[in-house]
Protein backbone atom coordinates (compact mmCIF):
# COMPACT_ATOMS: atom_id res chain seq x y z
CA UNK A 1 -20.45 -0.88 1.02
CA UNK A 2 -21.86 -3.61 -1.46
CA UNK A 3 -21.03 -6.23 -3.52
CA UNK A 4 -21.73 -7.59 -7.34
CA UNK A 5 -21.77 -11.50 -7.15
CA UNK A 6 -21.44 -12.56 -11.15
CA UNK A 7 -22.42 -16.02 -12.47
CA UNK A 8 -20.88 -17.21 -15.91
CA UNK A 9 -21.44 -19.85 -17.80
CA UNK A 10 -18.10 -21.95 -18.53
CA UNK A 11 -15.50 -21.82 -21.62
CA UNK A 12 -17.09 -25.21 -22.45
CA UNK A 13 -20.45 -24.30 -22.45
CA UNK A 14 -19.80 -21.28 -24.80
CA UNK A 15 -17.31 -22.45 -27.25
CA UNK A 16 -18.48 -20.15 -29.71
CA UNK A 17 -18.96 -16.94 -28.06
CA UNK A 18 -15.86 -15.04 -27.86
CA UNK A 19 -14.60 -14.51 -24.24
CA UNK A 20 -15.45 -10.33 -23.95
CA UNK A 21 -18.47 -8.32 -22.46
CA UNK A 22 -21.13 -9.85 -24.13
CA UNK A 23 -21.10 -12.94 -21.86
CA UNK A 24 -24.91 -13.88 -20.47
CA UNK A 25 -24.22 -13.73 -16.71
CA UNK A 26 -26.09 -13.73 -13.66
CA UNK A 27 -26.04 -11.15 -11.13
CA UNK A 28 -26.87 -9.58 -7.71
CA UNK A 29 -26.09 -6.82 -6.03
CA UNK A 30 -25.90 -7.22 -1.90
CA UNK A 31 -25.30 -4.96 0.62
CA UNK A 32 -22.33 -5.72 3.47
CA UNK A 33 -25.25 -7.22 5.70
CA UNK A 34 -26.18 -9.54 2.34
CA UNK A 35 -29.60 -7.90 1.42
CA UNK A 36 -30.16 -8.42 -2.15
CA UNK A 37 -30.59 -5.19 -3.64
CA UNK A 38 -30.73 -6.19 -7.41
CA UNK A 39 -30.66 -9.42 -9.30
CA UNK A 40 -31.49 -10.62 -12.69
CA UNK A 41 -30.10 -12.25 -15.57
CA UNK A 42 -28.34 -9.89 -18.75
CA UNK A 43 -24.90 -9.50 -20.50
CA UNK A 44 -22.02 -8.43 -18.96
CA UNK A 45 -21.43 -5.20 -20.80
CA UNK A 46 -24.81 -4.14 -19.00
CA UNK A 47 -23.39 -4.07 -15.42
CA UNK A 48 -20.18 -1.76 -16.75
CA UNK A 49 -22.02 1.19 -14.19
CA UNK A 50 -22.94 -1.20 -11.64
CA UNK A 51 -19.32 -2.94 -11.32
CA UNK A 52 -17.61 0.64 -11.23
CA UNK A 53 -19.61 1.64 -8.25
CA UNK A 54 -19.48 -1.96 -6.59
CA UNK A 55 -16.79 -2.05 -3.37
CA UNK A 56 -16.16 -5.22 -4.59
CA UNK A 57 -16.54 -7.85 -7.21
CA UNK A 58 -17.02 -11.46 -6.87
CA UNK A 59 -17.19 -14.04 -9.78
CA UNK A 60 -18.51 -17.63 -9.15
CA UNK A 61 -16.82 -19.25 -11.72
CA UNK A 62 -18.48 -21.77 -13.12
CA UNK A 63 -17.80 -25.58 -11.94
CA UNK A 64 -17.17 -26.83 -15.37
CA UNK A 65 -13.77 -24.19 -15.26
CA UNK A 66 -12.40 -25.00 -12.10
CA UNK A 67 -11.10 -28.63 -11.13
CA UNK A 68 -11.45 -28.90 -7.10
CA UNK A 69 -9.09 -31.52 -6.14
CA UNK A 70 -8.57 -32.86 -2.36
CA UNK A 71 -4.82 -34.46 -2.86
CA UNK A 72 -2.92 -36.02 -0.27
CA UNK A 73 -0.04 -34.17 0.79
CA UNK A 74 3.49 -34.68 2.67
CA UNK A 75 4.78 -33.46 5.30
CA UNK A 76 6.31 -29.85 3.86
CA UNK A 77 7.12 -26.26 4.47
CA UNK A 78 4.62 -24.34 2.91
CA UNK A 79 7.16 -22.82 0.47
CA UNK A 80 8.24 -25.91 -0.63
CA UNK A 81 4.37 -27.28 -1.04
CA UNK A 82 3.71 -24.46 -3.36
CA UNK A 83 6.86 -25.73 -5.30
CA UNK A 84 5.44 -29.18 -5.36
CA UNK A 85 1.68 -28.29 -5.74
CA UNK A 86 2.56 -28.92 -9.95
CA UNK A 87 4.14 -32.57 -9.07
CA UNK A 88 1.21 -33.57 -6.78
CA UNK A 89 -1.99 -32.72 -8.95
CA UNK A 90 -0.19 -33.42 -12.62
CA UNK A 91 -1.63 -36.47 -12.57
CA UNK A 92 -5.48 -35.17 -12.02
CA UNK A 93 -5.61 -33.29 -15.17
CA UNK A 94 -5.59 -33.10 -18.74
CA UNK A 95 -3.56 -30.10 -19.78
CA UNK A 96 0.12 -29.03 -18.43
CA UNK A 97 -0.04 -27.71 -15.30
CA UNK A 98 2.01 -24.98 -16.70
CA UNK A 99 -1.06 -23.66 -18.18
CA UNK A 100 -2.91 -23.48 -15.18
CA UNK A 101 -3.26 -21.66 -11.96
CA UNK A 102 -3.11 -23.93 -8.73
CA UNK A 103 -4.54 -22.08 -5.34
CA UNK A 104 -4.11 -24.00 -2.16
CA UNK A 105 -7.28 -23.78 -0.40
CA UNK A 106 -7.70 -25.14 3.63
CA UNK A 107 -5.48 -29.01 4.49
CA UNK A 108 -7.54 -31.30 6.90
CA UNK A 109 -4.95 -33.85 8.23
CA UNK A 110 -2.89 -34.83 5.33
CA UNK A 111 -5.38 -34.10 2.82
CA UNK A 112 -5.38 -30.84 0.80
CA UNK A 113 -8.08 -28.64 -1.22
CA UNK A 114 -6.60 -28.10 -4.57
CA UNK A 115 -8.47 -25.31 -6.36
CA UNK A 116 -7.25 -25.32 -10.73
CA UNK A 117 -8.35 -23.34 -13.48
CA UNK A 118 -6.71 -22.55 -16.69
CA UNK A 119 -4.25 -19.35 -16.73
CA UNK A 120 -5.94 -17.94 -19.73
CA UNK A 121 -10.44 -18.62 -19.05
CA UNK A 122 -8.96 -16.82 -15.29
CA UNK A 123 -7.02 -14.10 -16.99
CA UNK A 124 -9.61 -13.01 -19.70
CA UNK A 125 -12.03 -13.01 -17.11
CA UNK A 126 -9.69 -10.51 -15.06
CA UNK A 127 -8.98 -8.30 -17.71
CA UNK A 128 -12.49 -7.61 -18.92
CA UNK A 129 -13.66 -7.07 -15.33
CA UNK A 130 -10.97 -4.46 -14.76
CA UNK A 131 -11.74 -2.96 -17.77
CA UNK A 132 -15.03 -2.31 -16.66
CA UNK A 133 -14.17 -0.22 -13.84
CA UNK A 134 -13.68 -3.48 -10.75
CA UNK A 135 -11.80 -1.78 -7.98
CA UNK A 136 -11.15 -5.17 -6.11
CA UNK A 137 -11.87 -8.36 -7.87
CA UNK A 138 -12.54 -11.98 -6.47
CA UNK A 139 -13.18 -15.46 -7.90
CA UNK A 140 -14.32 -17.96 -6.13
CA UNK A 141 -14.99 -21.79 -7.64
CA UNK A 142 -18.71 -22.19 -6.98
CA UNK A 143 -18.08 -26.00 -5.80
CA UNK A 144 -16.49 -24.71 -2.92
CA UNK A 145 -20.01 -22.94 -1.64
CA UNK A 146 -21.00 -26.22 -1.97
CA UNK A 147 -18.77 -28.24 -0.16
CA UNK A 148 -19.37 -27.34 3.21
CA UNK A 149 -22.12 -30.08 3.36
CA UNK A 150 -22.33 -33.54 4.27
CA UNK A 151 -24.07 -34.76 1.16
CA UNK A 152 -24.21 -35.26 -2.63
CA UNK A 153 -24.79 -31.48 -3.68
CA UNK A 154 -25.87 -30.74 -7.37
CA UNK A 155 -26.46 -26.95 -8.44
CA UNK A 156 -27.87 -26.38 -12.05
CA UNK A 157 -27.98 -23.09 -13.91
CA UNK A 158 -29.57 -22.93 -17.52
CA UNK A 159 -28.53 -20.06 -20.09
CA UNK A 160 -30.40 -19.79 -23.47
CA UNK A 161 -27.41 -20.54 -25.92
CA UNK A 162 -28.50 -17.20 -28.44
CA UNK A 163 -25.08 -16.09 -29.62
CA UNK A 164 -22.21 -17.72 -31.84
CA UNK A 165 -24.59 -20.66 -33.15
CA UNK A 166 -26.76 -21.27 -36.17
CA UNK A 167 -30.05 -22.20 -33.61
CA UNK A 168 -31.19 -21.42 -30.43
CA UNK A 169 -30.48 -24.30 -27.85
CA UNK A 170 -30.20 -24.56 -23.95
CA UNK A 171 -26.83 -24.71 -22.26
CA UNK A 172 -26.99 -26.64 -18.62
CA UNK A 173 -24.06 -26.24 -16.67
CA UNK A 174 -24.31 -28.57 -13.62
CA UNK A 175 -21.44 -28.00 -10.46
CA UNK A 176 -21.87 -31.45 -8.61
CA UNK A 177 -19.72 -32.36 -4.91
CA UNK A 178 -19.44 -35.67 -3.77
CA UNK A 179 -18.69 -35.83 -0.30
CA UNK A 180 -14.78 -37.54 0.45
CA UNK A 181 -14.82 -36.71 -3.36
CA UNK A 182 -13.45 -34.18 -5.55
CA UNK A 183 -15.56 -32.05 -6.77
CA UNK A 184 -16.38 -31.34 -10.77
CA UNK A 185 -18.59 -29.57 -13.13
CA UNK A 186 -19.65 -30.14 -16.04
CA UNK A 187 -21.47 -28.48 -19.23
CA UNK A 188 -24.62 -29.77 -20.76
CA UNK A 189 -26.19 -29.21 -24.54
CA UNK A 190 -29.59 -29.35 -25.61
CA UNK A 191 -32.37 -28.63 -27.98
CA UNK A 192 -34.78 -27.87 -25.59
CA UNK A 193 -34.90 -27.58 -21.35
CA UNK A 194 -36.41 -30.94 -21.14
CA UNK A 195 -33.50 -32.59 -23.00
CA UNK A 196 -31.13 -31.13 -20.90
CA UNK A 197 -32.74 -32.00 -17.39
CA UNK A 198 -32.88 -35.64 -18.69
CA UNK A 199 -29.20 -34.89 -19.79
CA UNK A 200 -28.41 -34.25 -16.21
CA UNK A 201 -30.44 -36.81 -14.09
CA UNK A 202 -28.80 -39.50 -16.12
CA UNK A 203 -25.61 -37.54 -15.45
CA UNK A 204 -26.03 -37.47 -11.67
CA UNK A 205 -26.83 -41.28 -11.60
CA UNK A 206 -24.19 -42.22 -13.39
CA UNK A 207 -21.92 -40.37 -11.24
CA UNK A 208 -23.36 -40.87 -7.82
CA UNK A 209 -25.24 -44.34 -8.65
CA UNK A 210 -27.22 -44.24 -5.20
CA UNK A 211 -27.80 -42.22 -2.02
CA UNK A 212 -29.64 -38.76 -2.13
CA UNK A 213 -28.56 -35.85 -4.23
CA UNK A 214 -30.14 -32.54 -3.50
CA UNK A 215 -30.46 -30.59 -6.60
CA UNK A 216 -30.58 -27.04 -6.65
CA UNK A 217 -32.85 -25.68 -9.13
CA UNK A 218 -33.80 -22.38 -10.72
CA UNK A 219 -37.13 -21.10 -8.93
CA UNK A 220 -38.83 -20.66 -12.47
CA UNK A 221 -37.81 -24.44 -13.22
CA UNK A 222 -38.75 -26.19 -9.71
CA UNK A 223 -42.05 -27.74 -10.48
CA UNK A 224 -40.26 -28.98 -13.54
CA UNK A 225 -37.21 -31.02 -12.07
CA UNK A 226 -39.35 -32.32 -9.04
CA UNK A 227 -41.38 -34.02 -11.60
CA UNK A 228 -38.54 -35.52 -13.65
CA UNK A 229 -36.48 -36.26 -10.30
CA UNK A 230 -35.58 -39.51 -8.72
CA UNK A 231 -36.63 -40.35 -5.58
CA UNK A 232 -33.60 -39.93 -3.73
CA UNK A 233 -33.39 -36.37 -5.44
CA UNK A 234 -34.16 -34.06 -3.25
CA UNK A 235 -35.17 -30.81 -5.34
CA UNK A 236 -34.35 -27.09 -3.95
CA UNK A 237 -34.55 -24.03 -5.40
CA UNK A 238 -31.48 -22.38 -6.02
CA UNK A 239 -31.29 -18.27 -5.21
CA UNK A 240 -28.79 -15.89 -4.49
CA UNK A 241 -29.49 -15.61 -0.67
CA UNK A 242 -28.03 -19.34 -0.86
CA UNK A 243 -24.92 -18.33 -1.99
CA UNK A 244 -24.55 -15.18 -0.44
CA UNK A 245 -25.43 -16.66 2.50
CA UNK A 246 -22.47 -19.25 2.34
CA UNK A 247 -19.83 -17.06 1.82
CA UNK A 248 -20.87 -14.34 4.24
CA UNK A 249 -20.49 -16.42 7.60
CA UNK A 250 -16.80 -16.78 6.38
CA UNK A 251 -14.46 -14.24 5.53
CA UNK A 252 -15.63 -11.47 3.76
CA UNK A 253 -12.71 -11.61 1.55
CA UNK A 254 -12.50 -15.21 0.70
CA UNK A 255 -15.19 -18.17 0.55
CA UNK A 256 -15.63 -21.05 2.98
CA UNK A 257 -12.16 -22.78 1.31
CA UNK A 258 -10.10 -19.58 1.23
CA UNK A 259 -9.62 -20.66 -2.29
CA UNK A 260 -9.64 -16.83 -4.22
CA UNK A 261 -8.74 -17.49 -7.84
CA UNK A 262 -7.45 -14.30 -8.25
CA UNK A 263 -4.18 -14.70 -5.89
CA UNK A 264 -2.62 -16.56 -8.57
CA UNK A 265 -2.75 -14.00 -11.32
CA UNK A 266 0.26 -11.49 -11.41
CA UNK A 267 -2.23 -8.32 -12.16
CA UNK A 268 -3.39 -5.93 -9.91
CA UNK A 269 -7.09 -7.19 -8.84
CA UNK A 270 -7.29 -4.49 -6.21
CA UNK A 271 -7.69 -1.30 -7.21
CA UNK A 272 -7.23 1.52 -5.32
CA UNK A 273 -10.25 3.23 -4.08
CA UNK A 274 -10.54 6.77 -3.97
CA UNK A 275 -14.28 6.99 -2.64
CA UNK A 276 -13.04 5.93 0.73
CA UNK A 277 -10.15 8.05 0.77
CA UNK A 278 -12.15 11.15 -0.52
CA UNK A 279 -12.60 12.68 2.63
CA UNK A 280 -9.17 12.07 3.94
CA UNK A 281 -7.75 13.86 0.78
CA UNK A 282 -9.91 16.49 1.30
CA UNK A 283 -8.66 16.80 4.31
CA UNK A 284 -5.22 16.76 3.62
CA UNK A 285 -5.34 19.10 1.10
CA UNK A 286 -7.25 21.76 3.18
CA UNK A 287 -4.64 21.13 5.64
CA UNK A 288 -1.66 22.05 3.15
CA UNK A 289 -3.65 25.00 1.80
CA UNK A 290 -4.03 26.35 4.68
CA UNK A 291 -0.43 26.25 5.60
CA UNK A 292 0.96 27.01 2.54
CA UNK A 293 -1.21 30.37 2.85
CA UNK A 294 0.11 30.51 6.49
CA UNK A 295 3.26 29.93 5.52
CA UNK A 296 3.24 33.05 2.39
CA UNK A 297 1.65 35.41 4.88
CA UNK A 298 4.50 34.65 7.73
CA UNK A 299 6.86 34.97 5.15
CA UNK A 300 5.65 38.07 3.73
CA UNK A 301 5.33 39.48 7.10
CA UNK A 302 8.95 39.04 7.47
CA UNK A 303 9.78 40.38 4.22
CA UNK A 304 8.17 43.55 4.68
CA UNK A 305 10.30 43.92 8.80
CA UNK A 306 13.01 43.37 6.66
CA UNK A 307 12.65 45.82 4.12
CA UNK A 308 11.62 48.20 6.43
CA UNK A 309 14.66 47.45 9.02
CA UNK A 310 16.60 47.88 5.93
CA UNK A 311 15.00 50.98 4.86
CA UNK A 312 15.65 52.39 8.24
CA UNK A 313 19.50 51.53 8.64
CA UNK A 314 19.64 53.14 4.72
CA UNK A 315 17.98 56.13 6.12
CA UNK A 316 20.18 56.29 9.36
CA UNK A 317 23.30 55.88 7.46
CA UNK A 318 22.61 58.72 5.04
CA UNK A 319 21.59 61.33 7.76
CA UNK A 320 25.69 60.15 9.16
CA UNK A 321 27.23 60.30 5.63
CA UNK A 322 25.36 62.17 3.30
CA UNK A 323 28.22 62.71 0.58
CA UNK A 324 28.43 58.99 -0.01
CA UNK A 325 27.09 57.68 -3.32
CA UNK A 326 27.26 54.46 -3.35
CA UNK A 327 26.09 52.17 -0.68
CA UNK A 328 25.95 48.34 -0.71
CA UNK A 329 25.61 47.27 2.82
CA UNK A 330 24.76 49.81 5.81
CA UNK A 331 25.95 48.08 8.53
CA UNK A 332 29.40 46.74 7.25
CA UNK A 333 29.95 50.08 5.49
CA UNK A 334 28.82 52.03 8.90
CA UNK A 335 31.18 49.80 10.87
CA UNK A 336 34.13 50.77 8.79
CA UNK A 337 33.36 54.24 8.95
CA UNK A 338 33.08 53.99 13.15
CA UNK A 339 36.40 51.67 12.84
CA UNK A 340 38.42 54.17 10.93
CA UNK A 341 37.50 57.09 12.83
CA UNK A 342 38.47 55.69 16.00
CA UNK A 343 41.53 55.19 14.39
CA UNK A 344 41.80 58.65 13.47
CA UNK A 345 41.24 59.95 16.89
CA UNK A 346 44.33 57.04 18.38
CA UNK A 347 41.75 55.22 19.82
CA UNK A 348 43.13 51.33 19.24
CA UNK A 349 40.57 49.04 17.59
CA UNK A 350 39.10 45.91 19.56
CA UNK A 351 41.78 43.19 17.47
CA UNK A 352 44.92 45.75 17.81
CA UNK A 353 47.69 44.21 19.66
CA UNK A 354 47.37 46.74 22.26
CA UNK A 355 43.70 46.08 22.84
CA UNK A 356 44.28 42.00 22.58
CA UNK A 357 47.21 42.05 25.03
CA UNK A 358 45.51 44.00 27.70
CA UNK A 359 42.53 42.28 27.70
CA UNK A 360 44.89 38.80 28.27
CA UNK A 361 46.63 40.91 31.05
CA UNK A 362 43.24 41.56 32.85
CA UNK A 363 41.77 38.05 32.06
CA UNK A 364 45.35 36.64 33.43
CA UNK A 365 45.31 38.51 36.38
CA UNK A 366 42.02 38.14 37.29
CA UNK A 367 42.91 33.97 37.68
CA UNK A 368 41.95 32.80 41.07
CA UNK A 369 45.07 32.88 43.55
CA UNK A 370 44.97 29.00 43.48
CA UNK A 371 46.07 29.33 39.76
CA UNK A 372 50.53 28.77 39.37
CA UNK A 373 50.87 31.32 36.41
CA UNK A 374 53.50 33.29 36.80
CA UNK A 375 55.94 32.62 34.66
CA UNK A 376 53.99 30.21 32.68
CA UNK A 377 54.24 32.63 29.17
CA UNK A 378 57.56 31.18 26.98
CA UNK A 379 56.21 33.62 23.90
CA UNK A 380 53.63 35.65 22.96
CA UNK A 381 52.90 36.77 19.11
CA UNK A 382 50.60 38.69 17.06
CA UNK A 383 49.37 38.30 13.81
CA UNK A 384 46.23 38.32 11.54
CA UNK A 385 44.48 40.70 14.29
CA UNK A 386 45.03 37.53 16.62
CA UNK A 387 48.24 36.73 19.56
CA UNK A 388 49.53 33.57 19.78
CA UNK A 389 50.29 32.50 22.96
CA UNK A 390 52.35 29.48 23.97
CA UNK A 391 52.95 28.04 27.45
CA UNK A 392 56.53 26.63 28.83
CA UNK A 393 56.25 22.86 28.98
CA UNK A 394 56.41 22.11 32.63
CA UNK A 395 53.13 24.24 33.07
CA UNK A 396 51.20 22.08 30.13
CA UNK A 397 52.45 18.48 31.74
CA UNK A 398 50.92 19.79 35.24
CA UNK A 399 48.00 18.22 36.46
CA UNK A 400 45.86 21.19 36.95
CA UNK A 401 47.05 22.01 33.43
CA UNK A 402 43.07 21.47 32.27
CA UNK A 403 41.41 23.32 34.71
CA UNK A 404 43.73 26.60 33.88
CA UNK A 405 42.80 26.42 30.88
CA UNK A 406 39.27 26.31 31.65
CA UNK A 407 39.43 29.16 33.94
CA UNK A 408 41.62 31.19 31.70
CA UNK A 409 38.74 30.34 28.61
CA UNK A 410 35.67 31.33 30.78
CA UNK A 411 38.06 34.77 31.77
CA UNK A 412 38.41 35.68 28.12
CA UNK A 413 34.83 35.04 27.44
CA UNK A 414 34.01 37.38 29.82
CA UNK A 415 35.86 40.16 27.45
CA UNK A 416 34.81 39.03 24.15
CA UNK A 417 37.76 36.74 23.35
CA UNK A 418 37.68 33.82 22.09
CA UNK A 419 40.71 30.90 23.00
CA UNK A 420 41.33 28.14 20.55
CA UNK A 421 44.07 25.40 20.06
CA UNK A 422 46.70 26.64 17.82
CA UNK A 423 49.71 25.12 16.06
CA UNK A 424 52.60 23.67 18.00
CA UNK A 425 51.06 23.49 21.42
CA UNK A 426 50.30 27.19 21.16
CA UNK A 427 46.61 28.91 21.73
CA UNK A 428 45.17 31.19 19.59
CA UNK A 429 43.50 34.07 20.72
CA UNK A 430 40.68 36.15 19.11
CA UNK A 431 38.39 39.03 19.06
CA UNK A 432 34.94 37.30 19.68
CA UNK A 433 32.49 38.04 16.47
C-alpha cells in the first residue's frame, strides 16, 4: 500500500496557467510505514501512471487557497452548526460563502477550526485527479501540518513561473501559522529568487513584528535564507519526511485537524478498488464455476434416470399392449387400462360406492368401544367418486365430539381415505391419491 503526496502551487500564484495537467507540482511517493520511495519536482500530467497505481492520493493544497479560520462558536447541535457554519465565518472572507466549501475541522472549548476553499480551485483539482486514474482522493490544507506547534511556523516553496507569461520569473508561495491565530498563505512574485526571499522576510515581519519564526526552507535554498534571515528566524529545511511525518502519527485518512477538503465536494473521491478485491473475485467466481458445472452435471445425471425410467415404463407398456399406437403418458394410460379391466372382470374400483362404503364400515367398526356411534349416521351420499357423510346433531354438540373425529380420521388413513369438512356440517370422504 502507498501513497502520492502532491504539492501545488495556488490559483493566485498561477493566474495564467490554465487549471489542467500541466500544473508544476511536487511529489513523493511513500510507503504505508512513510518511506519515501520517489520524490522530485515535474508536471502533473507526468505522474498520470504513478497516481493510477497509488492506494491513495493526497493533495497539500497550497496555503494561499485555503483560509484556516479558528471562529468562536455557540453552543449547537452539530446539524445545526453545519447550518450556521455560512453565518459564522461570512464575515472572514472576501467572496460569498456560497462559493466556497466550509469543512469543520477539531473545536477546543468554544473555539472552532474552520477549514475554506473556493468550490471551483477544489473541484478542478478533483476532476483532473480522477481523471488521471485517483482511486481515493484527499486534500488536506498544508497550514494544518503546521499548526500542531507552539510557534510562529513559516513554510516556503519556490516554482519557476515558465508557462502562461511573456518572461521567466519565480513564484514564492509562503503558508505562515500564528499561534492563537488564524492561519493564511500567501503568493509571492519575483524577477529573480533573491527578490522573492526579501519579498517574504519583509512579509513575515510585517505580519509577526517580533518573536521567532522558524522558516522552512527548500534544502537546495538553505544556505541562502540563513544568510538573508533575521535573527529571530530560525531557518529549517523543509522535506517530505516533515510532512509525511505529521500526518502519519494521526489518522491515516485525515491530517492532524481532520480537516479533508474533499468531504465537501458532492463527487465520488473514492473509487472503488479492484486490486484489493482481485483475489476475492477470483474466488468467487471459481466458486460459481464450479457449481454451476456441479450443478449441469447433477442435472444431467437426472435427466438421463429420467429418460431412461421413461424409456423403461415405454418399453413395459408396449410388451402389455402392443396394438396401441399412440401413447402419451405410460403410467396414466397403464392405469386406465388396469382400471377398466377390473371393471370388466366386476371387480369394483377403489372410489366405487361399494368400495368407499365398506371401507367406512370397517374404519367405523374398528372405533374403540369407548367411542358412542351407533346411531350417530342421519345420511350418507355419494357423488363425484366421494360419500358424504353427515352426523345427527346431538352427536356433533357432544364433548368427545373432537376426539371421534380424530379417531375416525386416523381409521380412514389407515385405508387410504382421506376425511375432510364438507358443506352443511357434513364430511367428505375420499379415495387417498
Amino acid at each position: 500500500m502507498n501513497t502520492l503526496y502532491l504539492r501545488l502551487p495556488s490559483s493566485a500564484g498561477i493566474k495564467t496557467v490554465q487549471v489542467d495537467s500541466s500544473l508544476p507540482c511536487s511529489f513523493a511517493l511513500a510507503s504505508h510505514q512513510g518511506v519515501i520511495a520517489r520524490s522530485g519536482e515535474t508536471r502533473l500530467s507526468s505522474l498520470a501512471a504513478t497516481m493510477a497505481d497509488a492506494d491513495r492520493v493526497v493533495l497539500l493544497l497550497a496555503a494561499a487557497d485555503v483560509t484556516l479560520l479558528a471562529i468562536r462558536i455557540p453552543p449547537l447541535s452539530p446539524a445545526r452548526l453545519k447550518r450556521a457554519l455560512p453565518n459564522l465565518v461570512e464575515e472572514h472572507l472576501l467572496d460569498d460563502p456560497e462559493n466556497c466549501v466550509i469543512v469543520p475541522g477539531t473545536a477546543s472549548g468554544d473555539l472552532l477550526t474552520v477549514a475554506v476553499m473556493l468550490r471551483d480551485r477544489l473541484q478542478s483539482l478533483a476532476d483532473i485527479c480522477l481523471a488521471m486514474g485517483a482511486r481515493k482522493l484527499q486534500a488536506w490544507p498544508l497550514q494544518s501540518c503546521l499548526s500542531q506547534h507552539d510557534r510562529a511556523m513559516a513554510v516556503l516553496h519556490e516554482y519557476t513561473n515558465e508557462s502562461g507569461s511573456d518572461s521567466q520569473g519565480v513564484l514564492l508561495e509562503l503558508g505562515l501559522h500564528l499561534p492563537g491565530q488564524s492561519s493564511l498563505g500567501l503568493s509571492l512574485h519575483a524577477a529573480d529568487a533573491a527578490d522573492a526571499a526579501q519579498q517574504a522576510i519583509s512579509t513575515l515581519r510585517l505580519l509577526q513584528p517580533t518573536g521567532p519564526v522558524t522558516l522552512l526552507v527548500p534544502p537546495q535554498h538553505a544556505p541562502f535564507w540563513i544568510q538573508i534571515a533575521d535573527a529571530d528566524m530560525d531557518v529549517q529545511t523543509d522535506d517530505w519526511k516533515r510532512w509525511i511525518a505529521a500526518n502519519s502519527s494521526a489518522d491515516r485518512a485525515t491530517p492532524p485537524h481532520g480537516i479533508n477538503m474533499m468531504r465537501a465536494l458532492a463527487i465520488s473521491h473514492s473509487r472503488f478498488d479492484l486490486r484489493a478485491w482481485r483475489l476475492p473475485l477470483q474466488l468467487a467466481a471459481a466458486v460459481l464455476l464450479i457449481n454451476t458445472i456441479a450443478l449441469n452435471a447433477d442435472w444431467w445425471r437426472m435427466h438421463r434416470e429420467a429418460e431412461t425410467l421413461k424409456a423403461g415404463m415405454l418399453q413395459t407398456y408396449r410388451s402389455r399392449f402392443p396394438n396401441e399406437r399412440v401413447i402419451l403418458d405410460p403410467l396414466l394410460q397403464m392405469q386406465q387400462k388396469i382400471a377398466i379391466a377390473r371393471r370388466a372382470s366386476g371387480e369394483p374400483a377403489p372410489d366405487d360406492f361399494l368400495a368407499l362404503s365398506a371401507s367406512l364400515a370397517s374404519a367405523w367398526n374398528g372405533l374403540p368401544p369407548t367411542s358412542d356411534s351407533n346411531g350417530a349416521i342421519a345420511s350418507l351420499d355419494y357423488r363425484e367418486r366421494s360419500l358424504s357423510l353427515k352426523l345427527k346433531p346431538q352427536v356433533q354438540q357432544d364433548e368427545q365430539f373432537d376426539a371421534f373425529q380424530q379417531q375416525l380420521q386416523t381409521a380412514l388413513a389407515e385405508r387410504r381415505l382421506t376425511l375432510q369438512q364438507g358443506a352443511a356440517d357434513s364430511w367428505q370422504i375420499r379415495r387417498a391419491p
